[in-house]
Protein backbone atom coordinates (compact mmCIF):
# COMPACT_ATOMS: atom_id res chain seq x y z
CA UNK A 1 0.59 24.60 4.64
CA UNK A 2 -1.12 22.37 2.14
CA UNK A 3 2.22 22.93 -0.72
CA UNK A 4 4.43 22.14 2.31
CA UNK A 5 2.68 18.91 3.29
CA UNK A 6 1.73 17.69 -0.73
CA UNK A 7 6.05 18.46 -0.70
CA UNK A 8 6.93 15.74 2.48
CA UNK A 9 4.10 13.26 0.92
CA UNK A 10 6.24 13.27 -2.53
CA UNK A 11 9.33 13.50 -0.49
CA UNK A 12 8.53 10.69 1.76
CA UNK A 13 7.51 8.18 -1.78
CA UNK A 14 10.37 9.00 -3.75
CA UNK A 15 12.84 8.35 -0.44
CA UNK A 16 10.75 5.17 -0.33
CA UNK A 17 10.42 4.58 -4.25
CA UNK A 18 14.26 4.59 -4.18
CA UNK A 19 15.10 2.70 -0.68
CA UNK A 20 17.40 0.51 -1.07
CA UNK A 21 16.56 -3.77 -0.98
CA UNK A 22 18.49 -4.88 2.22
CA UNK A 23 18.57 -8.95 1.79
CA UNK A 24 18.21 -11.08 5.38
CA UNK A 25 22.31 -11.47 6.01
CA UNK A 26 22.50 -7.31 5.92
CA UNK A 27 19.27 -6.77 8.59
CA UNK A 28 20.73 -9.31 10.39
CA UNK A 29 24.09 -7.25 10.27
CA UNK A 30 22.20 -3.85 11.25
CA UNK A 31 21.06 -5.95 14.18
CA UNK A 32 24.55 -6.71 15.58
CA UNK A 33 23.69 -10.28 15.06
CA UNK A 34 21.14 -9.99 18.02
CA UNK A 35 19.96 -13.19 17.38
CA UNK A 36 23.33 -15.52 16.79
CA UNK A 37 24.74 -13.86 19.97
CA UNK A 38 26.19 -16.77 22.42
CA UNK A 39 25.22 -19.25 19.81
CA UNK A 40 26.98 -22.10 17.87
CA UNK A 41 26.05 -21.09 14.72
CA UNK A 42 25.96 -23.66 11.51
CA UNK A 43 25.75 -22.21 8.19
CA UNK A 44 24.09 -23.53 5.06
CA UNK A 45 24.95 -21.49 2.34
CA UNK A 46 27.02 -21.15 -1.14
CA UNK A 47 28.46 -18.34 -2.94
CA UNK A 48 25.61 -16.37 -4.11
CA UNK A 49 24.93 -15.70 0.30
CA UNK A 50 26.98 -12.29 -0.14
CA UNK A 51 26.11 -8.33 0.84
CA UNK A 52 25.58 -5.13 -1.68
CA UNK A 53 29.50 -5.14 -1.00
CA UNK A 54 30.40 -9.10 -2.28
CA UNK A 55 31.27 -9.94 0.85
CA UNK A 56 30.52 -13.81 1.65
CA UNK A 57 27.95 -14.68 4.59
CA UNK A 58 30.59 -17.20 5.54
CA UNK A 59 32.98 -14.70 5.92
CA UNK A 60 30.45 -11.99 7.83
CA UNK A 61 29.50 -14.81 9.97
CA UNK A 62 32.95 -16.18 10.73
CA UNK A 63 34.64 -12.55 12.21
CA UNK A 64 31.33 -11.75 13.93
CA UNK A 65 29.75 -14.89 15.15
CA UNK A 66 30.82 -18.31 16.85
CA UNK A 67 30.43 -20.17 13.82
CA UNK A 68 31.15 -23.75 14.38
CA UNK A 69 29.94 -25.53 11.10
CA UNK A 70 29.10 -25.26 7.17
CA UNK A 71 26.77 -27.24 5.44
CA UNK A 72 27.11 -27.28 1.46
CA UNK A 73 24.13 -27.93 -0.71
CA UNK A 74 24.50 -29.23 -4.54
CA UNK A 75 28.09 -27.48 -5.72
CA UNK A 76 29.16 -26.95 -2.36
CA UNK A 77 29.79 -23.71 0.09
CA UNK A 78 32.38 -22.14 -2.25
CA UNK A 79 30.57 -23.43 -5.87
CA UNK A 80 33.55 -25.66 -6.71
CA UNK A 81 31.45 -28.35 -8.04
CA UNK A 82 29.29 -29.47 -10.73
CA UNK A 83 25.59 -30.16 -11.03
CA UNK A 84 24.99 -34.06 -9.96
CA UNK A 85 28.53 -34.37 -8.45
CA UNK A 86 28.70 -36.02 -5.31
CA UNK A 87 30.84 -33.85 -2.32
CA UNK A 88 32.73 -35.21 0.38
CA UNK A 89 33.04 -33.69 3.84
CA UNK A 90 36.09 -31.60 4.23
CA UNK A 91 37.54 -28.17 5.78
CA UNK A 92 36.80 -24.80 4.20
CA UNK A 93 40.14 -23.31 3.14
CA UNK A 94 39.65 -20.21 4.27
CA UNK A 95 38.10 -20.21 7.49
CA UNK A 96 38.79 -23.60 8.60
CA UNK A 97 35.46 -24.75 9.62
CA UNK A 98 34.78 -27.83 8.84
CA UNK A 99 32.37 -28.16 5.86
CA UNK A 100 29.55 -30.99 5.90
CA UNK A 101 28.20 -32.01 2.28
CA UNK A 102 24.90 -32.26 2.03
CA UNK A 103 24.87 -33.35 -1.71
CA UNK A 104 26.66 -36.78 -1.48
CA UNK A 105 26.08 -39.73 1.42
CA UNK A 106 23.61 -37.53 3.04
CA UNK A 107 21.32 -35.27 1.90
CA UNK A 108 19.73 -34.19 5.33
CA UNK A 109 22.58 -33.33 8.34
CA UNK A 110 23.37 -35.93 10.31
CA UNK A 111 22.47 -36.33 13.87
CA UNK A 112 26.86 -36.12 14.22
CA UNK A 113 27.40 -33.19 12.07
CA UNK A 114 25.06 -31.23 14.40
CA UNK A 115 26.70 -32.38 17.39
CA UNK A 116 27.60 -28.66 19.18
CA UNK A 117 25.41 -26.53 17.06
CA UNK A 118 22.62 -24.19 18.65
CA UNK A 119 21.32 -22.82 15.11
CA UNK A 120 21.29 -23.62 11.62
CA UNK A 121 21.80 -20.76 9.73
CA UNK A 122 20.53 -20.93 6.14
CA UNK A 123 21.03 -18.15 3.26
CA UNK A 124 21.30 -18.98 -0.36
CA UNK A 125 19.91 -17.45 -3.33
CA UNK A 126 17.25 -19.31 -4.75
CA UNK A 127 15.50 -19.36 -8.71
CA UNK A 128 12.18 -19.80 -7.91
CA UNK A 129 11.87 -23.40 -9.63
CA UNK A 130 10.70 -26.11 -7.80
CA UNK A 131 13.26 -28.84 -9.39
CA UNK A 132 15.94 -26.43 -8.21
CA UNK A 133 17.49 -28.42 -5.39
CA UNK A 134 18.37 -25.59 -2.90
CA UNK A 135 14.28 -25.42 -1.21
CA UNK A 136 15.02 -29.18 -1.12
CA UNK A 137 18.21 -28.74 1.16
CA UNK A 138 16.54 -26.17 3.13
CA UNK A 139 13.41 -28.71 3.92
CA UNK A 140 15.58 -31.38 4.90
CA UNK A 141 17.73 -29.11 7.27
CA UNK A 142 14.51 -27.70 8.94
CA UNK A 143 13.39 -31.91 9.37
CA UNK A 144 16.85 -32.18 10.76
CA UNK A 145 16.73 -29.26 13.24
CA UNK A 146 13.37 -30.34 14.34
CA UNK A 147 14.75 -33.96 15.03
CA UNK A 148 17.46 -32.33 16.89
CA UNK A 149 15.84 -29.37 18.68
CA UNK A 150 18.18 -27.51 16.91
CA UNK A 151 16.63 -23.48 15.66
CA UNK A 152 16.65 -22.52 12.46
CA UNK A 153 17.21 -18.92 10.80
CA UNK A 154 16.38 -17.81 7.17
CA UNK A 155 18.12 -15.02 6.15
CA UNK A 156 15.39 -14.13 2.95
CA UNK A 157 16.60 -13.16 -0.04
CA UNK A 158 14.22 -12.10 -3.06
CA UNK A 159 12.36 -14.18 -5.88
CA UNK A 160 14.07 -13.36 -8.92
CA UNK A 161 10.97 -14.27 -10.67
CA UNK A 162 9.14 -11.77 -8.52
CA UNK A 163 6.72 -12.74 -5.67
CA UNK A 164 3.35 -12.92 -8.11
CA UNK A 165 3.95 -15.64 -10.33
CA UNK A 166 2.88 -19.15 -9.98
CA UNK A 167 2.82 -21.64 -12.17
CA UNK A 168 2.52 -25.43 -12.64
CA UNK A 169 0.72 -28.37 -10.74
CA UNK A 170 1.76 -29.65 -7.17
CA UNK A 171 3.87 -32.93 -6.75
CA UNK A 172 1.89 -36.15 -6.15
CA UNK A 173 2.87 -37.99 -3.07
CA UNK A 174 4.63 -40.85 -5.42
CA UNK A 175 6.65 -38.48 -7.36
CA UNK A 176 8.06 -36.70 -4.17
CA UNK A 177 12.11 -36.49 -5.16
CA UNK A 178 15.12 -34.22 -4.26
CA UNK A 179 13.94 -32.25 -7.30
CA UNK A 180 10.40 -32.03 -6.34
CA UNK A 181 10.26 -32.49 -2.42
CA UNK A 182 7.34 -30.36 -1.49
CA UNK A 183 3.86 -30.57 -3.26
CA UNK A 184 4.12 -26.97 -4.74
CA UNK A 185 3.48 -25.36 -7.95
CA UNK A 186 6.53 -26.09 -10.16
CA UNK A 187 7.13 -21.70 -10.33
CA UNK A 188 6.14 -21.14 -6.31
CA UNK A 189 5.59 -17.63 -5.96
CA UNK A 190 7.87 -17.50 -2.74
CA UNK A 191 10.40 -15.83 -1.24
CA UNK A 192 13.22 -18.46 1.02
CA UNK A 193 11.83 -17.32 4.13
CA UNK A 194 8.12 -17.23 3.24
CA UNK A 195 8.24 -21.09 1.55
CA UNK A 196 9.86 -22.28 5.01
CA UNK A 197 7.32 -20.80 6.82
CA UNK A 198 4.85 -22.70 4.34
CA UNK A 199 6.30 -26.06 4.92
CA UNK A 200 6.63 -25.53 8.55
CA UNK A 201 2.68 -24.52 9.19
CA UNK A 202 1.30 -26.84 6.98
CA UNK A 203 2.54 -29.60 8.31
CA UNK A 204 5.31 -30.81 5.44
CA UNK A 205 8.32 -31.76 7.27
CA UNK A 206 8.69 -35.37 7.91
CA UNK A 207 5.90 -36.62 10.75
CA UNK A 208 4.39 -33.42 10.31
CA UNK A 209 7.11 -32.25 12.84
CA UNK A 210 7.77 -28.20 13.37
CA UNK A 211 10.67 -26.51 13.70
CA UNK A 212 11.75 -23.35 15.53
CA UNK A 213 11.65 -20.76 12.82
CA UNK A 214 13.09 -17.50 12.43
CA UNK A 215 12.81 -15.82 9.17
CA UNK A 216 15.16 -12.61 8.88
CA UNK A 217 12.88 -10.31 6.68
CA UNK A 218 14.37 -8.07 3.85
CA UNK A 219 13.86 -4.48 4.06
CA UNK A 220 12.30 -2.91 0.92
CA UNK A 221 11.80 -5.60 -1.32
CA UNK A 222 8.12 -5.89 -2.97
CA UNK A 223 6.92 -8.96 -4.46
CA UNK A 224 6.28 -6.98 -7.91
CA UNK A 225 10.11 -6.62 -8.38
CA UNK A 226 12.07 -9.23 -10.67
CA UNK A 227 15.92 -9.45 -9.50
CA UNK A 228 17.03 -6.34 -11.92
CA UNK A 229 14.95 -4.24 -9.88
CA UNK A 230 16.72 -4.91 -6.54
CA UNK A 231 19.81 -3.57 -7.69
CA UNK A 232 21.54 -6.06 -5.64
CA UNK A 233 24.44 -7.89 -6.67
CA UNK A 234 23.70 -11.34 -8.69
CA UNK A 235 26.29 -14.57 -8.08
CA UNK A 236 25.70 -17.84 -10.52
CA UNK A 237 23.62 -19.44 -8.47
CA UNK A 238 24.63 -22.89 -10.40
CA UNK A 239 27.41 -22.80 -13.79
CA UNK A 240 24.66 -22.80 -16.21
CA UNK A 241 22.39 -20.14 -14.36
CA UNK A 242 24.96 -17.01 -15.06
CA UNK A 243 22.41 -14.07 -14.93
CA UNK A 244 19.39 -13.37 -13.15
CA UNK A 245 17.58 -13.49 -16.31
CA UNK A 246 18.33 -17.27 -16.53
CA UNK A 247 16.31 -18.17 -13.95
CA UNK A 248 13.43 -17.21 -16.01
CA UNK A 249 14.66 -19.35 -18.91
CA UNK A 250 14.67 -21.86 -16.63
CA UNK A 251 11.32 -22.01 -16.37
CA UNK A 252 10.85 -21.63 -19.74
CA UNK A 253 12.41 -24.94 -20.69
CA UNK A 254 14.23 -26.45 -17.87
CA UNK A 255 11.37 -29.51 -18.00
CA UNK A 256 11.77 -30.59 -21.93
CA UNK A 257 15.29 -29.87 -20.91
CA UNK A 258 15.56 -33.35 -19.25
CA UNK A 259 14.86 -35.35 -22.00
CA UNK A 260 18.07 -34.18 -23.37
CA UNK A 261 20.76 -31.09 -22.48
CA UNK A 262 21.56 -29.55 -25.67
CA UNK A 263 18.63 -29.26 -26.70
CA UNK A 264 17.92 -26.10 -24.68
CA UNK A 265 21.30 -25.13 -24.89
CA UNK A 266 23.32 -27.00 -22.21
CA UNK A 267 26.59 -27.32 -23.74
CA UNK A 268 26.53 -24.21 -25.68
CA UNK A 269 26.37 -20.36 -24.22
CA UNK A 270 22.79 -19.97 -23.93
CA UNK A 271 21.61 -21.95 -21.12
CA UNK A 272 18.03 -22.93 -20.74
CA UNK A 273 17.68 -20.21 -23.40
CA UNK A 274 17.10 -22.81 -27.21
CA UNK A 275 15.07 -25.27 -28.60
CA UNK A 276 17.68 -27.03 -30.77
CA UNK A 277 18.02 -30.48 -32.30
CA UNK A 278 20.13 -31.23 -35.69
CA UNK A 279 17.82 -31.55 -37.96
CA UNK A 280 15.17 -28.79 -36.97
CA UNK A 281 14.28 -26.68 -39.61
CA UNK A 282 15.03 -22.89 -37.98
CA UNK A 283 12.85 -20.81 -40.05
CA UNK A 284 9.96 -23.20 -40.25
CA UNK A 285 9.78 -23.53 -36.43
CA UNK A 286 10.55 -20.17 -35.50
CA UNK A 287 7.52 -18.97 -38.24
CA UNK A 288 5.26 -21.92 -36.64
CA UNK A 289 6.60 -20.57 -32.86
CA UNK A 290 5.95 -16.61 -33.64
CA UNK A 291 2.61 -17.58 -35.02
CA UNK A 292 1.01 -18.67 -31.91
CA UNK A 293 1.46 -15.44 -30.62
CA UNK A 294 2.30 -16.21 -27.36
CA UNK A 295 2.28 -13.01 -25.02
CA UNK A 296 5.62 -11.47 -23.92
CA UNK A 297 8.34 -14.04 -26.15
CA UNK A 298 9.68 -14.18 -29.31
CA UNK A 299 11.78 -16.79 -31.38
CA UNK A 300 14.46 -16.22 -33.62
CA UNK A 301 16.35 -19.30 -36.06
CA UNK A 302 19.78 -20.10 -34.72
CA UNK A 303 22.80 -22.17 -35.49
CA UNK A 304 25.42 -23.63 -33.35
CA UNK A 305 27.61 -26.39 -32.39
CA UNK A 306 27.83 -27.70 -28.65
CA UNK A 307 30.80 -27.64 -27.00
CA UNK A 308 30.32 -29.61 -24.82
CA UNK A 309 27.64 -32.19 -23.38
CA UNK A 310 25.48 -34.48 -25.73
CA UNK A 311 25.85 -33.39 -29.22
CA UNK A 312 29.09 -32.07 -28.65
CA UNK A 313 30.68 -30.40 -31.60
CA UNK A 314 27.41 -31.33 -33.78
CA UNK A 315 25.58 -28.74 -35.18
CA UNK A 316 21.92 -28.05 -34.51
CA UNK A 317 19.51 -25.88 -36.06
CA UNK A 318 16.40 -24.63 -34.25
CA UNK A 319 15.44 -20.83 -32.46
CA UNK A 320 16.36 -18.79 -30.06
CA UNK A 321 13.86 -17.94 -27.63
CA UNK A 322 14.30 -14.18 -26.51
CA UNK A 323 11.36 -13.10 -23.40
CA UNK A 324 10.38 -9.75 -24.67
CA UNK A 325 8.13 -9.09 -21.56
CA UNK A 326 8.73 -10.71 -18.37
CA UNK A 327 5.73 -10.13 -16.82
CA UNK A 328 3.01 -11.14 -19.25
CA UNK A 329 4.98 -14.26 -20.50
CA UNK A 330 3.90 -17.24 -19.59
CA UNK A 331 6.53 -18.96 -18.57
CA UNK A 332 6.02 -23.11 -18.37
CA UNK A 333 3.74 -22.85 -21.04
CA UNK A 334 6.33 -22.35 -23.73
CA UNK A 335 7.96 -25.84 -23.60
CA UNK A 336 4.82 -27.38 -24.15
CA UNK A 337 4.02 -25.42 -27.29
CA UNK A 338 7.76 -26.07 -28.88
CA UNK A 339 6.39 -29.95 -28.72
CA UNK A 340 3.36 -29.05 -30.13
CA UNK A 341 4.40 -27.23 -32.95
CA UNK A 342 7.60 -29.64 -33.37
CA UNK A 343 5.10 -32.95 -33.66
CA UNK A 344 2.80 -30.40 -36.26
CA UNK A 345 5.38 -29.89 -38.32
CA UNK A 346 7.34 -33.73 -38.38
CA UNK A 347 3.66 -35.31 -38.10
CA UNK A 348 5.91 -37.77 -35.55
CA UNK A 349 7.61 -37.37 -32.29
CA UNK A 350 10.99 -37.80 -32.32
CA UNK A 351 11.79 -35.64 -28.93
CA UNK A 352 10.17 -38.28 -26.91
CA UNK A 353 12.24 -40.78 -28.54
CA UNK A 354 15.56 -39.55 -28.19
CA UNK A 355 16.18 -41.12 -24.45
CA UNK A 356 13.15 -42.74 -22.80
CA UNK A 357 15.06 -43.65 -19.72
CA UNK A 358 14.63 -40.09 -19.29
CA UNK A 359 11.31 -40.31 -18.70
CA UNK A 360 11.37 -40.68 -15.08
CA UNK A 361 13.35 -37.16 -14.61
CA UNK A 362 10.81 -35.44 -17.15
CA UNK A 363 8.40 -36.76 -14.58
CA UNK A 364 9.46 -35.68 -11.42
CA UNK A 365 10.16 -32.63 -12.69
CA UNK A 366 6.52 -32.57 -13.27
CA UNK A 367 5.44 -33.88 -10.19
CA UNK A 368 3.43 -36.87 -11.78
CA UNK A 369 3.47 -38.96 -15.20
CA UNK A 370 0.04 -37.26 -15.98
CA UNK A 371 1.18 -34.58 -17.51
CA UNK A 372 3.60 -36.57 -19.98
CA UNK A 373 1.16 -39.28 -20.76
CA UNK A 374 -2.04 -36.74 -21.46
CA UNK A 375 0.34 -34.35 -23.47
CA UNK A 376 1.63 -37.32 -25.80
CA UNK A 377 -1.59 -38.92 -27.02
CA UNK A 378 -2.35 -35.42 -28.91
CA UNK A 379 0.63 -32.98 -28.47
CA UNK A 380 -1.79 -30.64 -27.69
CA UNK A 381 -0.93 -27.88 -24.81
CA UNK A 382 -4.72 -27.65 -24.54
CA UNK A 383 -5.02 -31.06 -23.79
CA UNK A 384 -2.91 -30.30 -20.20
CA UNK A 385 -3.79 -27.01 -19.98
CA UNK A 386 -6.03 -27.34 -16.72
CA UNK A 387 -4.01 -29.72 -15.50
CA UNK A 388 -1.11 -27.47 -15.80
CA UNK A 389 -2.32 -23.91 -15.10
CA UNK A 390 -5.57 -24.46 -12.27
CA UNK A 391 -3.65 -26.12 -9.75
CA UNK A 392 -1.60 -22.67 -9.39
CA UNK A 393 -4.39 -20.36 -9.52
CA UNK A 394 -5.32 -22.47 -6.23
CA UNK A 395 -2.31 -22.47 -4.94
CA UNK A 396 -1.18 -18.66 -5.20
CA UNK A 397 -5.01 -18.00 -3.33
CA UNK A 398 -4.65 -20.46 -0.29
CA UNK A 399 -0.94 -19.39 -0.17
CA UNK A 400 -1.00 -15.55 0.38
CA UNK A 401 -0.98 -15.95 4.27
CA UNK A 402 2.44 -16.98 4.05
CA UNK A 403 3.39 -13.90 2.12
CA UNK A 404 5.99 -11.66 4.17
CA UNK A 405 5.92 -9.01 2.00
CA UNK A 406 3.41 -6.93 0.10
């Protein structure tokens, strides 16, 4: 009796150890659309919303549901668009609806464009980066909804960073931008679904107004899983965020990364994923890099000319920065050491010279002009170091009640 039931207990964790992730669009499939039944249905969404199969939300949505509208975020429903270009209103190809851009005159839907909808819909795949515009889109169409007594649904999708890191300070109220909208941790620890319940219950829409919230819970998914784990299909969530993998590069150096593109690779084939500049001295920073010892990353010298972006066809020296453990590496952190060891080695600062009109994006990125103007009397990561990293420990402990998933 004992052998029988120690055999169903392994049985039962291995059938679970191996259960497949079911993202929000598929439960909501297994439902029959329960909830989207006799509703006009409005969809915000892009091409990373698809099943384990690659089939598009829109397209689930459109043969099983009354869907009546699209909504397209920064590079638009079907990903036909570049970052920062602006998108005109027009008809999706495909299906016909009528597509409303949300990433040109209007970045929250219009009173008009919601004229005949019951729901708003929303399912893309998200990074886990505050300055990644999609958790921007998503606030604005819950404000929007609430204006409009309009529900909302999230179909939740995971965290390719996972669900237990959290890094960064929050956004100060006069830095609030499209590409820090919410005062959270720049790395937010959320899932889609659990960050709109955060807004929502702590009073962060516009007025402090709620919405009617839905969130459309995966099956399976754990918070201790990066994206590889899921075995789910990944789309580019944005052209230079190709892999899942990205996102955590990202992170890595998507800040320093507004002071200029190439230098972390923008314009080459290594997004996010270099420190370059063309006069950097690869060995010498890599050696000065590798010798802070930094958990879980490692930097190799590297060569290459742009193709394309600022620098184009120039050649720059300076490493390759390869994560060799993705969860012990801290992940912000790194940016702010290339600085420090860059301004060790040139005794001057010529990083924070190159463009200072690009000061204000390095900023809001940030969430404040703190962090910039503490770092730069020293170039010490020590100097920001609480600023940085105790604002998140905070966060990720007054946060768990909004977790959806263990």
């Amino acid at each position: 009796m004992k052998q029988k039931l120690l055999l169903l207990v392994i049985t039962i964790f291995a059938l679970t150890a191996n259960a497949q992730v079911k993202t929000g669009i598929e439960v909501l499939r297994d439902n029959n659309f329960d909830i989207l039944k006799d509703k006009r249905v409005g969809l915000i969404t892009n091409p990373t919303a698809i099943d384990r199969n690659y089939e598009s939300t829109i397209d689930i949505l459109a043969k099983n549901v009354n869907l009546v509208a699209l909504y397209g975020p920064e590079h638009g429903v079907r990903g036909n668009f570049s970052a920062g270009d602006k998108v005109d209103d027009y008809n999706d190809p495909k299906t016909g609806v009528k597509v409303f851009s949300l990433y040109g005159k209007n970045r929250k839907p219009s009173r008009k464009s919601l004229t005949g909808v019951d729901v708003l819909v929303y399912d893309i795949q998200d990074i886990g980066v505050r300055s990644y515009t999609y958790i921007s889109t998503l606030g604005l169409v819950m404000e929007a909804a609430a204006e409009n007594n309009i529900s909302v649904v999230v179909l939740d999708r995971p965290n390719p960073l996972g669900g237990e890191r959290v890094e960064g300070p929050l956004v100060e109220d006069e830095y609030i931008s499209f590409v820090s909208q919410f005062p959270i941790p720049y790395v937010y620890g959320f899932t889609p679904g659990e960050f709109a319940h955060y807004i929502n219950e702590e009073g962060l829409l516009a007025n402090k107004i709620k919405c009617d919230l839905t969130v459309v819970e995966m099956k399976n998914w754990k918070r201790s899983m990066l994206f590889g784990d899921t075995k789910l299909p990944w789309v580019a969530t944005s052209p230079h965020i190709p892999n899942w993998e990205t996102s955590f590069y990202y992170a890595v150096s998507g800040i320093i990364g507004e002071l200029q593109a190439s230098l972390v690779g923008i314009g080459y084939t290594m997004p996010f994923e270099t420190f370059m500049l063309p006069w950097l001295d690869s060995d010498k920073i890599a050696d000065a890099l590798n010798a802070e010892k930094m958990e879980g990353v490692h930097f190799r010298p590297i060569h290459y000319k742009p193709y394309y972006s600022n620098n184009k066809g120039k050649e720059l020296s300076g490493v390759q920065i390869h994560i060799t453990d993705f969860e012990k590496v801290n992940l912000t952190k790194i940016q702010f050491k290339f600085a420090e060891v860059l301004y060790g080695l040139c005794k001057m600062h010529p990083l924070f010279d190159i463009d200072k009109a690009r000061y204000n994006m390095f900023d809001k990125v940030c969430g404040s002009d703190t962090i910039r103007k503490t770092f730069t009397k020293n170039y010490k990561y020590k100097d920001i170091e609480q600023l940085w990293e105790e604002p998140a420990k905070k966060f990720k402990a007054d946060s768990k009640k909004y977790y959806l998933y263990k």
